[in-house]
N, C-alpha and C. Protein backbone atom coordinates (compact mmCIF):
# COMPACT_ATOMS: atom_id res chain seq x y z
N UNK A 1 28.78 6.92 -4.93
CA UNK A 1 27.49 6.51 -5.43
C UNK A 1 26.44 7.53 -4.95
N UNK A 2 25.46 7.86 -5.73
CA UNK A 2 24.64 8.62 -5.90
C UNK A 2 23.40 8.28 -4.66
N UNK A 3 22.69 9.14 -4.13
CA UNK A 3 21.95 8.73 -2.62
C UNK A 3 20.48 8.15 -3.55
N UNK A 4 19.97 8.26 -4.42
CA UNK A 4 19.66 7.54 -5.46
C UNK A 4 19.70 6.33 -5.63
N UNK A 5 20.55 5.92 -5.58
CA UNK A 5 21.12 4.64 -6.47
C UNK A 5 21.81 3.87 -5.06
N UNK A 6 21.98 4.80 -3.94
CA UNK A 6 22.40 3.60 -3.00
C UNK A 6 21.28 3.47 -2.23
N UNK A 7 19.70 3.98 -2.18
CA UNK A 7 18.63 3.55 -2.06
C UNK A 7 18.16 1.89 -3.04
N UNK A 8 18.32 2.09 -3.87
CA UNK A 8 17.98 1.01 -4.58
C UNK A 8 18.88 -0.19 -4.61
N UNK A 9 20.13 -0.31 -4.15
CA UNK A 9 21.16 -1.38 -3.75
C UNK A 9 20.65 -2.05 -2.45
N UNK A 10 19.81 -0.85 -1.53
CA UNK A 10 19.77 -0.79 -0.10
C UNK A 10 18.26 -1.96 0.22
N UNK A 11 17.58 -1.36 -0.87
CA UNK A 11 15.95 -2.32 -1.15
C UNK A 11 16.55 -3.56 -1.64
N UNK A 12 17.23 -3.94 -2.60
CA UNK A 12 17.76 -5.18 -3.02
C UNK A 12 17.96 -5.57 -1.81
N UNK A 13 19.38 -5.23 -1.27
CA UNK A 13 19.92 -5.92 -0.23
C UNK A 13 18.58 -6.56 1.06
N UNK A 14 17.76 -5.27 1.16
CA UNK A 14 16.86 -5.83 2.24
C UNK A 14 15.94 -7.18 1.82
N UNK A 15 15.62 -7.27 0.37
CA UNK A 15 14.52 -7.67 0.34
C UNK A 15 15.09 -9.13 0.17
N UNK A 16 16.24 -9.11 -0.31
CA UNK A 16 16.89 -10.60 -0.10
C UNK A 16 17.26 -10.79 1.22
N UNK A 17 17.15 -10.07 2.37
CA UNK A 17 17.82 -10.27 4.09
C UNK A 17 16.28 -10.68 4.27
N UNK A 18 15.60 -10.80 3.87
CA UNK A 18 13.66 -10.74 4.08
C UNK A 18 13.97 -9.68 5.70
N UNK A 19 13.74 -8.41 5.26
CA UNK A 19 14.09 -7.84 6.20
C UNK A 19 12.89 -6.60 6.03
N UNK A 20 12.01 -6.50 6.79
CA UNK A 20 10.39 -5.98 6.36
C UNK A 20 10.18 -5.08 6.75
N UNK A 21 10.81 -4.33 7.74
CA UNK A 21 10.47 -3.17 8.34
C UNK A 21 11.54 -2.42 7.40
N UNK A 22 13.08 -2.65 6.92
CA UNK A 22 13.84 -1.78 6.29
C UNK A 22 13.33 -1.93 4.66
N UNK A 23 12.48 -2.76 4.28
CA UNK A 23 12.07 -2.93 2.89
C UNK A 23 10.99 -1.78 2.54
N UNK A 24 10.39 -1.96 3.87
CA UNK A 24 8.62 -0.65 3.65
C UNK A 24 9.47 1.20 4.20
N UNK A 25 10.41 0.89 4.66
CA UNK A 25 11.05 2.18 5.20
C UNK A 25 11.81 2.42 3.58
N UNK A 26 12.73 1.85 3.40
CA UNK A 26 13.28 2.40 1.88
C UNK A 26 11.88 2.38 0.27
N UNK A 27 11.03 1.70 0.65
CA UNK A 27 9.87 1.67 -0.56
C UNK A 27 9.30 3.47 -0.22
N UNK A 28 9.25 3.56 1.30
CA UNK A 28 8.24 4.99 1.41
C UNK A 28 9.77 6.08 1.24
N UNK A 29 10.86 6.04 1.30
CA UNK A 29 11.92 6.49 0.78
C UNK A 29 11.63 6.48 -0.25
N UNK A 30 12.20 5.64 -1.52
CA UNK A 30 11.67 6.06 -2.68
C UNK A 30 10.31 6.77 -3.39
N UNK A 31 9.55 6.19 -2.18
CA UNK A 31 7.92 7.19 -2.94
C UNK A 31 8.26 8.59 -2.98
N UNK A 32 8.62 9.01 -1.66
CA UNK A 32 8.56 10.39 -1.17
C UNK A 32 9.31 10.50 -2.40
N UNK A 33 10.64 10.13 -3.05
CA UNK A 33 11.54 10.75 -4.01
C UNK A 33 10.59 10.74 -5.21
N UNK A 34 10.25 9.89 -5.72
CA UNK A 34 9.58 9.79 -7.00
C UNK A 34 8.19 11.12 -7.10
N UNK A 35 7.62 11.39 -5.70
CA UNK A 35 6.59 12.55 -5.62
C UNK A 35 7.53 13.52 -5.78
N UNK A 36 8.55 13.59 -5.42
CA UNK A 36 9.38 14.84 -5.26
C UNK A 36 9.96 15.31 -6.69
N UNK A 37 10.05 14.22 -7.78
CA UNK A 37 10.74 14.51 -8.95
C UNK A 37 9.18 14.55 -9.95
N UNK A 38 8.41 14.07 -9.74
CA UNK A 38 6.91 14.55 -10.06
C UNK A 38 6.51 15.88 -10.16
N UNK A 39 6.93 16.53 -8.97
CA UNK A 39 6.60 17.48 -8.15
C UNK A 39 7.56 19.00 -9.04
N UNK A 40 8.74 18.79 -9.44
CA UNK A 40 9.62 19.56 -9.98
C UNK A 40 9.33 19.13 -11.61
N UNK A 41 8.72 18.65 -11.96
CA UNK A 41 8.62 18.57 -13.45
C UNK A 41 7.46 19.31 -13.89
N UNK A 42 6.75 19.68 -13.10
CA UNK A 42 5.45 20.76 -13.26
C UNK A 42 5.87 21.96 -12.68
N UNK A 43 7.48 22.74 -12.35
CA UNK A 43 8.01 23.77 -12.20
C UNK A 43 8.81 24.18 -12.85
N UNK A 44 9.00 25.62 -13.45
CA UNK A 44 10.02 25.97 -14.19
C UNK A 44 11.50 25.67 -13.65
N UNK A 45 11.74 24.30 -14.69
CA UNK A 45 13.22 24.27 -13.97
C UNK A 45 13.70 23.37 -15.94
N UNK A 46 14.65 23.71 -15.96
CA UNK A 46 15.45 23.18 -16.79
C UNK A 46 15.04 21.91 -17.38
N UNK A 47 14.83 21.64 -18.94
CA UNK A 47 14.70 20.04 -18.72
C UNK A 47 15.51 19.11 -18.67
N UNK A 48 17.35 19.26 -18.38
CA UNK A 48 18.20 18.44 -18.02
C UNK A 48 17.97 18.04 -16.57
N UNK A 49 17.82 19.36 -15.68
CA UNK A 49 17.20 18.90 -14.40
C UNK A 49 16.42 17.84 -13.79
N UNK A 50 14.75 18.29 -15.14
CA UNK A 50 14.09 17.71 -14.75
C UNK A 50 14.55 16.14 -15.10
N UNK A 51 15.06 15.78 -16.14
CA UNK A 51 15.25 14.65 -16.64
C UNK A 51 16.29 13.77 -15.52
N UNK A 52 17.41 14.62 -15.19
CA UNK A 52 17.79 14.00 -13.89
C UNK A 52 17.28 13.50 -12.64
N UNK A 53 16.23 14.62 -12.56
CA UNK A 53 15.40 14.44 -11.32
C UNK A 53 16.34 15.26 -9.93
N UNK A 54 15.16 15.23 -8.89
CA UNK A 54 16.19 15.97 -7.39
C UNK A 54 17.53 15.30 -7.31
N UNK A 55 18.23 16.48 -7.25
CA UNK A 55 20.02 15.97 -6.74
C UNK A 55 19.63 15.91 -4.88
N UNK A 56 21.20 15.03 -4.83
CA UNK A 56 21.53 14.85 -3.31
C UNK A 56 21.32 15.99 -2.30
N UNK A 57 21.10 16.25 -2.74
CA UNK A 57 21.05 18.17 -1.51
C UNK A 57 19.75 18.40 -1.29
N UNK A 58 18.83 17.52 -2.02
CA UNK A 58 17.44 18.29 -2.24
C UNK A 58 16.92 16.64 -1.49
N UNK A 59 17.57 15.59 -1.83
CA UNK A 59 17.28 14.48 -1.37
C UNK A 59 17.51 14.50 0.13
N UNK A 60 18.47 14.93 0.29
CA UNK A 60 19.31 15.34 1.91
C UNK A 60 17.82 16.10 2.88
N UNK A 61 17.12 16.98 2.24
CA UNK A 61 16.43 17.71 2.88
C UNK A 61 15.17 16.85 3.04
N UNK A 62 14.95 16.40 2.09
CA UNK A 62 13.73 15.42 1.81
C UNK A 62 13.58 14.56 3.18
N UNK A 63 14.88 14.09 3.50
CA UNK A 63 15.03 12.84 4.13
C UNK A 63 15.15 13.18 5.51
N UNK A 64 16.01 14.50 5.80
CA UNK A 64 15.67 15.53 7.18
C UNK A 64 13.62 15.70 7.55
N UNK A 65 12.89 16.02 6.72
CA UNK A 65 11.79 16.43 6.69
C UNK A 65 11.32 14.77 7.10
N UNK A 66 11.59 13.78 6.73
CA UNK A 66 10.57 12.40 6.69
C UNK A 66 11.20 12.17 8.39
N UNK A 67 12.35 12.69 8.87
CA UNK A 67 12.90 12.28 10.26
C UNK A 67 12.20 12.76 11.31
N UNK A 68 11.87 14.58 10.67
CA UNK A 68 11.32 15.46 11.64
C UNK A 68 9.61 14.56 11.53
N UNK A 69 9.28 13.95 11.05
CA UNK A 69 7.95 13.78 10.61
C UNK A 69 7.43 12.39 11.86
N UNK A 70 8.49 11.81 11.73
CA UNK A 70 8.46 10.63 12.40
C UNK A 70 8.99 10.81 13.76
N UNK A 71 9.76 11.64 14.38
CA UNK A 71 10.05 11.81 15.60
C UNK A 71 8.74 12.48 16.33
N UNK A 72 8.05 13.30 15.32
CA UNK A 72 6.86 13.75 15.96
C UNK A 72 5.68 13.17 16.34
N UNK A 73 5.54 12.23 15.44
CA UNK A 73 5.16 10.85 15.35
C UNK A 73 5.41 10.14 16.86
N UNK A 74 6.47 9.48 16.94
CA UNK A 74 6.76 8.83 17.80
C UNK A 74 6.72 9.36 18.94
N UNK A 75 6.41 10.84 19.73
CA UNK A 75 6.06 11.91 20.44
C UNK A 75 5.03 11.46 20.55
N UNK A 76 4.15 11.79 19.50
CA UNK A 76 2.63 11.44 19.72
C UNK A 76 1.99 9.71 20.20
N UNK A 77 2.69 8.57 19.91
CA UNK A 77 2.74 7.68 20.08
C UNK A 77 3.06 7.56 21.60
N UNK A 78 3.74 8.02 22.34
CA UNK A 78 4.44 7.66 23.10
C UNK A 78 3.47 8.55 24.62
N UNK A 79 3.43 9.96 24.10
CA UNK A 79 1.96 10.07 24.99
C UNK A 79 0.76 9.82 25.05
N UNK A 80 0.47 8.88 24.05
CA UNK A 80 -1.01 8.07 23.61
C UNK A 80 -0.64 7.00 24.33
N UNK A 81 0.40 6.33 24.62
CA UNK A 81 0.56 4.90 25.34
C UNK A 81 0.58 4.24 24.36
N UNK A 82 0.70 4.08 23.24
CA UNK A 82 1.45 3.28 22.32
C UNK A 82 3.40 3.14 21.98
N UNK A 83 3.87 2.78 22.84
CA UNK A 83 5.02 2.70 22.75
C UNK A 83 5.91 1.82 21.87
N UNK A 84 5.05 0.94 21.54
CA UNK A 84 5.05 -0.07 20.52
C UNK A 84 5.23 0.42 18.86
N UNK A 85 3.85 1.18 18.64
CA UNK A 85 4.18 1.94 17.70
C UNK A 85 5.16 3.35 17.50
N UNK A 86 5.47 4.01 18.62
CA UNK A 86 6.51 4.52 18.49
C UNK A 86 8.01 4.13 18.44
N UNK A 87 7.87 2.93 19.23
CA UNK A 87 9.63 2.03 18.44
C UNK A 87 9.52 2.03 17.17
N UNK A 88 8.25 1.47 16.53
CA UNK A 88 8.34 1.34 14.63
C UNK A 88 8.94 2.53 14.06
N UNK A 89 8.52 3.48 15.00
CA UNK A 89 8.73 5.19 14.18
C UNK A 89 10.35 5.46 14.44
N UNK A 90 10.79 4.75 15.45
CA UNK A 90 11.93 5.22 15.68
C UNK A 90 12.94 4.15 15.00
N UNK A 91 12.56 3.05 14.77
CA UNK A 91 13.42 2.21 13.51
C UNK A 91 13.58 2.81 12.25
N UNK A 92 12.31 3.39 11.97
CA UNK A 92 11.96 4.06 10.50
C UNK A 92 13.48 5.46 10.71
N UNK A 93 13.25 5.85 11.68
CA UNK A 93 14.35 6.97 12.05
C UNK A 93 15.62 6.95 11.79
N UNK A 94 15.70 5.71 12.15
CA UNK A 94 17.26 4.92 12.16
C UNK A 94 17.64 4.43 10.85
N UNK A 95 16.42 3.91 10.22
CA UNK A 95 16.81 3.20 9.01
C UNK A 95 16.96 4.57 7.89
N UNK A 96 16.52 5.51 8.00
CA UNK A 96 16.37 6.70 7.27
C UNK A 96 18.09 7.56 7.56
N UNK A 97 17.99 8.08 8.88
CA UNK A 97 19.43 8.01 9.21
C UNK A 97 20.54 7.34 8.56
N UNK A 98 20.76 6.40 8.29
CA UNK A 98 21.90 5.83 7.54
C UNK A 98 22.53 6.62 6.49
N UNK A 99 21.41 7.10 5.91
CA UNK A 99 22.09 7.77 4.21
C UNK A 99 22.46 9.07 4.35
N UNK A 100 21.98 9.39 5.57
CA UNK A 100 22.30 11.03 6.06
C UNK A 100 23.52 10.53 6.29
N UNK A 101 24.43 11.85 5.93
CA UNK A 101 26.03 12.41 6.57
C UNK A 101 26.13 12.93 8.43
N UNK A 102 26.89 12.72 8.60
CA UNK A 102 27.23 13.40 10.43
C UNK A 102 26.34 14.24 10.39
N UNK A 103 25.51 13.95 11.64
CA UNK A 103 25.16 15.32 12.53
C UNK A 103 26.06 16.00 12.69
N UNK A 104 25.91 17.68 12.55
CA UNK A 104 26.87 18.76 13.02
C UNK A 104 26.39 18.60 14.72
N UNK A 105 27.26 18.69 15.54
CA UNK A 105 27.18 18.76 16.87
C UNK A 105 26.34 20.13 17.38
N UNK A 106 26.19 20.76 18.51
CA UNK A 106 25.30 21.86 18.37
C UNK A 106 26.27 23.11 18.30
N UNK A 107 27.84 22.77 19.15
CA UNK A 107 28.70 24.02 18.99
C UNK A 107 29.37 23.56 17.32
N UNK A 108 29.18 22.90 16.62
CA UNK A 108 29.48 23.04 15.20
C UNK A 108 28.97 23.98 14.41
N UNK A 109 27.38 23.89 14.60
CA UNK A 109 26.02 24.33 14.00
C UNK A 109 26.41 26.10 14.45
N UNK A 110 26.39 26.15 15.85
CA UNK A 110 26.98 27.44 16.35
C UNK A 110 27.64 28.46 15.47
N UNK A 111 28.96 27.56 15.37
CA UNK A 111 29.87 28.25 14.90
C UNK A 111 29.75 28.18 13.14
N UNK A 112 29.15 27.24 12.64
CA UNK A 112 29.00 27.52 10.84
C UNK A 112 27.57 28.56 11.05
N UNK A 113 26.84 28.83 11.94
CA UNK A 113 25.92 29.79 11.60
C UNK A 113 27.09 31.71 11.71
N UNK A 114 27.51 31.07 12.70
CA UNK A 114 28.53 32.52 12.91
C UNK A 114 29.22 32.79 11.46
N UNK A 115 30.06 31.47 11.04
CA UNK A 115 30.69 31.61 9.45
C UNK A 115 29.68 32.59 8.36
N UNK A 116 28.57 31.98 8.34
CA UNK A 116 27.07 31.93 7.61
C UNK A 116 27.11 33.66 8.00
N UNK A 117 27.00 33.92 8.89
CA UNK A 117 26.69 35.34 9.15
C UNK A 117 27.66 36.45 8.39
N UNK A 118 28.89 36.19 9.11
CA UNK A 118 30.55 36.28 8.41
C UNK A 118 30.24 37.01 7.20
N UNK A 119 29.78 35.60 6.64
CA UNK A 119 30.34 36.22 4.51
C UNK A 119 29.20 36.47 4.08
N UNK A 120 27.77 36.48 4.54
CA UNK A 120 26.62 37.74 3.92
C UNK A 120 26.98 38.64 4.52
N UNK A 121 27.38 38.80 5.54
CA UNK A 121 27.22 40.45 5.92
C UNK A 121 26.07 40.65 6.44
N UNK A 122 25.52 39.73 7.53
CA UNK A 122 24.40 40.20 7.66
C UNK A 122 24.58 40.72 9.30
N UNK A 123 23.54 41.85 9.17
CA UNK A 123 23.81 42.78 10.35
C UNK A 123 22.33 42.66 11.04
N UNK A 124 21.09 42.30 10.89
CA UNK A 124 20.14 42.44 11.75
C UNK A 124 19.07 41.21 10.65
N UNK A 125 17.83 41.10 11.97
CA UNK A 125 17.13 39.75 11.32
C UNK A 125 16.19 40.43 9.80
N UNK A 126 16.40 41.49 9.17
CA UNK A 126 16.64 41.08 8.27
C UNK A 126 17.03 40.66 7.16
N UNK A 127 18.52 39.87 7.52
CA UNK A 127 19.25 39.37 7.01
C UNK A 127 19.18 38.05 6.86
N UNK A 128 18.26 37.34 7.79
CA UNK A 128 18.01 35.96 8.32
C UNK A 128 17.90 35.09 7.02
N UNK A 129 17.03 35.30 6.11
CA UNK A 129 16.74 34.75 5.25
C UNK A 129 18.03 34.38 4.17
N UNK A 130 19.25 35.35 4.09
CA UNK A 130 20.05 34.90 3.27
C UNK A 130 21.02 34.07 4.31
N UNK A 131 21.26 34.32 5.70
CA UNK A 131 21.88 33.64 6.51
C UNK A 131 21.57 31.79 6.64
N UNK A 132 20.31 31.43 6.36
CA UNK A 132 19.58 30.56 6.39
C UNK A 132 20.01 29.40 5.27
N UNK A 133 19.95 30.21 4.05
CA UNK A 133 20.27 29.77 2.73
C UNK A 133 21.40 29.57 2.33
N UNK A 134 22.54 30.05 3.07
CA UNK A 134 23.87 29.75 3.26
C UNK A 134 24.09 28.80 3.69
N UNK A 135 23.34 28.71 5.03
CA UNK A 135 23.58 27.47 5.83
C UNK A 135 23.12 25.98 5.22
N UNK A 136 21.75 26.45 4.74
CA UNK A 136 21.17 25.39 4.05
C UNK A 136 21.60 24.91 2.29
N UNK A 137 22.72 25.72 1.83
CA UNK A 137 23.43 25.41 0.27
C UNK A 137 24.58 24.34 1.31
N UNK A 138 25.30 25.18 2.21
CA UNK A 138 26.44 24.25 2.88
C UNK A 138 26.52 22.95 3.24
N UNK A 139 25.38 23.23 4.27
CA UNK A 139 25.20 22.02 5.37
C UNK A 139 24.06 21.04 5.34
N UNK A 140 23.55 20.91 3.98
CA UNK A 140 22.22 20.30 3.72
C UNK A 140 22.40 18.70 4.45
N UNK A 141 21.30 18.65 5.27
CA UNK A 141 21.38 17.62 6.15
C UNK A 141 22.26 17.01 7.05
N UNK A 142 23.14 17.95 7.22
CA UNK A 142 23.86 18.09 8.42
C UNK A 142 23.41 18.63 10.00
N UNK A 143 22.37 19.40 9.96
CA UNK A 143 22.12 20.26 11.07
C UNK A 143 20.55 20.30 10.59
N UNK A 144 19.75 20.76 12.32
CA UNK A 144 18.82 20.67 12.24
C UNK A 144 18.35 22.13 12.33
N UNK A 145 17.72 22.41 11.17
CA UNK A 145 17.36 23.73 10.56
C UNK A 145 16.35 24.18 11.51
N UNK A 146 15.69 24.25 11.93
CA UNK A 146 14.84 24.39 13.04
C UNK A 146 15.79 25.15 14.26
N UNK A 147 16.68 24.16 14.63
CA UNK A 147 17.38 24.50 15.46
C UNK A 147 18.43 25.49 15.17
N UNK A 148 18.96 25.24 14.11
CA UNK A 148 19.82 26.60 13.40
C UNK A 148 19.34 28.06 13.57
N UNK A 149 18.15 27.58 12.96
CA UNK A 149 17.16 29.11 12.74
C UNK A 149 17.13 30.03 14.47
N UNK A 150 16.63 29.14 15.12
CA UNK A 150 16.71 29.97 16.44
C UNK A 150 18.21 30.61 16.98
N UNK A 151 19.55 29.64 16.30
CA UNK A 151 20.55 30.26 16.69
C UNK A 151 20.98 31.29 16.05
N UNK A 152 20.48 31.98 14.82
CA UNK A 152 20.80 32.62 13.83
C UNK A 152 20.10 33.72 14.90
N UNK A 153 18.73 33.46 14.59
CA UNK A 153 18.35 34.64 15.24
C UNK A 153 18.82 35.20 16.24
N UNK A 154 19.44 34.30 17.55
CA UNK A 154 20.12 34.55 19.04
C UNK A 154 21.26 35.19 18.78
N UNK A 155 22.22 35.16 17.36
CA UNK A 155 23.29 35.93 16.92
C UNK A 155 23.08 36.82 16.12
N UNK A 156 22.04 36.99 15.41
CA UNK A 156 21.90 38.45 15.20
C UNK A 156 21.13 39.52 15.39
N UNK A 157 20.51 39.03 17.05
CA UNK A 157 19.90 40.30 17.72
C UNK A 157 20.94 40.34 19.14
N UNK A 158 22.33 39.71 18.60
CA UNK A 158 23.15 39.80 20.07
C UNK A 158 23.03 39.56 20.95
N UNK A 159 22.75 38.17 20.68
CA UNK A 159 22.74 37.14 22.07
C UNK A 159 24.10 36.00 21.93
């Protein structure tokens, strides 16, 4: 099943559990998607595309970006002395989490950036950018790109 379509099984299911915090977490899930397929219909892209709307890979990233958004969040919460509202942020985390696939571990991430390096051929940072895009066609929402990026770089200035 489509990450799509098991969003919308996922709102059913909640809203019959009367379950309120995972009902407003999958509603701002779907917003973000619906801005996002908004968002690509005013770009040159195909109109089977557009008519489909964002695939899973693009949803995958979407949903990495709303995690990074809310952990920062809950950072900020948490040295304000609202700890309260940073649990909300970190449910939202969790409930978002679900539809994501495995975390790559960090010696996983390691070693598919080494792969990543491997088959571009890339020999110095600037190569980074196709190293990146490898990683990110592969491993979409598997690994935390942020964190990738610094290892890419640490392997190809030979560290």
């Amino acid at each position: 099943m489509a990450l799509r379509e098991r969003f919308g099984e996922a709102l059913k299911a909640a809203m019959k559990a009367r379950a309120a915090r995972r009902v407003s977490t999958l509603r701002l899930m779907l917003a973000a998607l619906k801005d996002r397929d908004i968002a690509n219909r005013s770009e040159n892209i195909p109109d089977e595309q557009k008519a489909a709307g964002v695939g899973d890979d693009e949803i995958l990233t979407l949903l990495a970006k709303m995690i990074r958004q809310r952990e920062e969040s809950a950072a900020l919460y948490e040295s304000g002395g609202r700890p309260e509202l940073a649990a909300a942020e970190r449910e939202e985390i969790a409930i978002i989490r679900e539809f994501m696939p495995r975390q790559m571990s960090d010696e996983d991430a390691r070693g598919a950036a080494r792969n990543a390096i491997a088959e571009t051929g890339a020999a110095s940072l600037k190569d980074m950018g196709k190293v990146m895009a490898a990683l990110k066609e592969r491993h979409a929402g598997q690994m935390d790109f942020g964190k990738a990026s610094a290892t890419v770089k640490t392997l190809l200035t030979g560290g």
